[in-house]
Protein backbone atom coordinates (compact mmCIF):
# COMPACT_ATOMS: atom_id res chain seq x y z
CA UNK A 1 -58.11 33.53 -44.68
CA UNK A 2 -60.56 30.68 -45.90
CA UNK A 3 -64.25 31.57 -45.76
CA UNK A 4 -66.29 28.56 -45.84
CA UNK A 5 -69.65 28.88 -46.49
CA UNK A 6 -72.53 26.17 -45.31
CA UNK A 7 -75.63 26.44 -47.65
CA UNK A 8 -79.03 25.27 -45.99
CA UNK A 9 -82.64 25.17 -47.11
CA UNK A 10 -85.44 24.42 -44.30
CA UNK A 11 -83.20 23.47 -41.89
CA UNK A 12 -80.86 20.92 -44.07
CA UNK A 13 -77.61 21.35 -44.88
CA UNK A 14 -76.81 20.50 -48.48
CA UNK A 15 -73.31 22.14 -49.71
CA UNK A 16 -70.62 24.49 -48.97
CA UNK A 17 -68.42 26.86 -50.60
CA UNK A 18 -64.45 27.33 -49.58
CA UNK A 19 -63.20 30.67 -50.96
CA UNK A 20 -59.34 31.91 -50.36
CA UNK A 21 -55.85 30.65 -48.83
CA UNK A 22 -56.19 30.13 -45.14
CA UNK A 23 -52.57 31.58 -45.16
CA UNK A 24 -51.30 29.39 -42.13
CA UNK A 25 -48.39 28.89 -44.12
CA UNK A 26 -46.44 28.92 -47.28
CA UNK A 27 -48.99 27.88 -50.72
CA UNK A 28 -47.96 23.96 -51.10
CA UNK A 29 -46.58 23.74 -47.50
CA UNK A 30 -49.80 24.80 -46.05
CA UNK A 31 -51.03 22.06 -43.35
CA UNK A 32 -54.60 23.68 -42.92
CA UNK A 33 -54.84 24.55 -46.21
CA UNK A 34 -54.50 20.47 -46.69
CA UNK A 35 -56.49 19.43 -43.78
CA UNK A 36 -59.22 21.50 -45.50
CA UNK A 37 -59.04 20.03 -48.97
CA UNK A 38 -58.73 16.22 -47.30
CA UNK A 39 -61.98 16.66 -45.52
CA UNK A 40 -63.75 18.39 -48.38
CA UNK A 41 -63.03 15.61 -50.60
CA UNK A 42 -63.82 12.68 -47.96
CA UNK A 43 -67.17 14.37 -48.06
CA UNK A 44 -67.61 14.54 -51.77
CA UNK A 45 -66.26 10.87 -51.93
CA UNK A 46 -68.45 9.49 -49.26
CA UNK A 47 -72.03 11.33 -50.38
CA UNK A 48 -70.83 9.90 -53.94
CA UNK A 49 -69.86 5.80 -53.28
CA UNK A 50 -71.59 5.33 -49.74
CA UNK A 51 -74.89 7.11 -50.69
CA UNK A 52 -74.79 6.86 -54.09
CA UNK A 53 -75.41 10.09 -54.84
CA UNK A 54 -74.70 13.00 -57.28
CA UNK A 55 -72.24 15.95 -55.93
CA UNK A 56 -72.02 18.41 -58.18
CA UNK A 57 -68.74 20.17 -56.89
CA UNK A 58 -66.31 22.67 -59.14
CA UNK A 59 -62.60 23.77 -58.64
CA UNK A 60 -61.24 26.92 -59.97
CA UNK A 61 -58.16 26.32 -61.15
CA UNK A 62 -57.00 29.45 -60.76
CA UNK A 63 -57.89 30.36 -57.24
CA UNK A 64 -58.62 26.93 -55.80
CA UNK A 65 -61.93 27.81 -54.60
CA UNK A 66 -64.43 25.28 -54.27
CA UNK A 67 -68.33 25.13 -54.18
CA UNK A 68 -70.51 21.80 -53.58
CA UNK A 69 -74.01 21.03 -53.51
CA UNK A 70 -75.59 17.65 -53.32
CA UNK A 71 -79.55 18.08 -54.10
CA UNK A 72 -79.93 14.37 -52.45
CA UNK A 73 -79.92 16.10 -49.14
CA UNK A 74 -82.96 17.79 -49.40
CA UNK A 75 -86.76 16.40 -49.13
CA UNK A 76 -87.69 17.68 -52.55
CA UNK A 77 -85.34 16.31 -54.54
CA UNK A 78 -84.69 12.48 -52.51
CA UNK A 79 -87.57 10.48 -51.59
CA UNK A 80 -85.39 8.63 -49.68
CA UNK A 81 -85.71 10.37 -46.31
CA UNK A 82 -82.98 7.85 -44.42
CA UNK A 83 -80.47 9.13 -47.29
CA UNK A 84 -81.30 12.46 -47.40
CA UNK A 85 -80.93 12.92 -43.53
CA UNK A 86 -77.66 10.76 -44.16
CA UNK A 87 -76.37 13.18 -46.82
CA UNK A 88 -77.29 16.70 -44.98
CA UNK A 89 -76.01 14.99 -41.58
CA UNK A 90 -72.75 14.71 -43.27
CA UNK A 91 -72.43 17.87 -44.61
CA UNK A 92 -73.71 19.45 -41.28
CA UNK A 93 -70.82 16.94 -39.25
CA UNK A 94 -68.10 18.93 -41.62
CA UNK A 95 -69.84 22.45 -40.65
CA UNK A 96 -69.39 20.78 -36.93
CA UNK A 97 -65.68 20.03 -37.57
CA UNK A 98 -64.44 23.43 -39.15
CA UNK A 99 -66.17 25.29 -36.30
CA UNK A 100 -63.88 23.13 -33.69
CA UNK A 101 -61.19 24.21 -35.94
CA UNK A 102 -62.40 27.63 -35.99
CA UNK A 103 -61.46 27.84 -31.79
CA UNK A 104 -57.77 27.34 -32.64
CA UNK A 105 -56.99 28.67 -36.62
CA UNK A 106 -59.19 31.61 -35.85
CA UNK A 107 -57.03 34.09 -37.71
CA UNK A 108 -57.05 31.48 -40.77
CA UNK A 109 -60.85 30.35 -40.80
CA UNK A 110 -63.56 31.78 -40.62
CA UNK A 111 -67.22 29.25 -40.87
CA UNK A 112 -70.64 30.81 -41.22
CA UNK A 113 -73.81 28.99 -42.79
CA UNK A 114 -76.76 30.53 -45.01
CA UNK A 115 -80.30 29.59 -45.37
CA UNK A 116 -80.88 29.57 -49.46
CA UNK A 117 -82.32 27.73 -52.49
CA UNK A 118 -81.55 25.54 -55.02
């Protein structure tokens, strides 16, 4: 099962973690395990050239877990308040997406979201 973990702060989303092999099918083969990784990186690359702005994301090699956090969504740290609510409505429309996933993968998925700090 993949855990995916939505990281907030006052209300506005500003990363996620992905932890573990959905185990839909075989490792390489998997289609949700792909599906996953394609959207995860369409956010990274769209926070990073449409908004200009910094994602700090990391891979483990090993386990293929994935964390990202993009400070640009949050008041504090972008004084830009059109691009900040453009960067945490992004990451909230991918929270959005995995939980419509979450009514048919289920057994595969599983979405929750914390309130916490930079």
């Amino acid at each position: 099962m993949t855990t995916i973990t939505f990281y907030k702060a006052d209300g506005f989303y500003y990363g996620f973690e992905e932890k573990g092999h959905t185990g839909y099918g075989e490792s390489g083969n998997d289609i949700l395990c792909a599906a996953l990784s394609s959207m995860t990186m369409l956010i990274v690359n769209a926070i990073e050239v449409s908004y200009d702005s910094f994602v700090d994301y990391k891979i483990d090699d090993e386990t293929t877990d994935i964390t990202v956090t993009v400070k640009a969504a949050l008041p504090k740290y972008e004084k830009d308040e059109k691009k900040q609510f453009a960067v945490s409505g992004l990451i909230q429309s991918y929270f959005f997406q995995l939980m419509d996933l979450m009514e048919d993968y289920y057994e595969f998925l599983d979405v929750k979201e914390v309130e916490r700090e930079i």
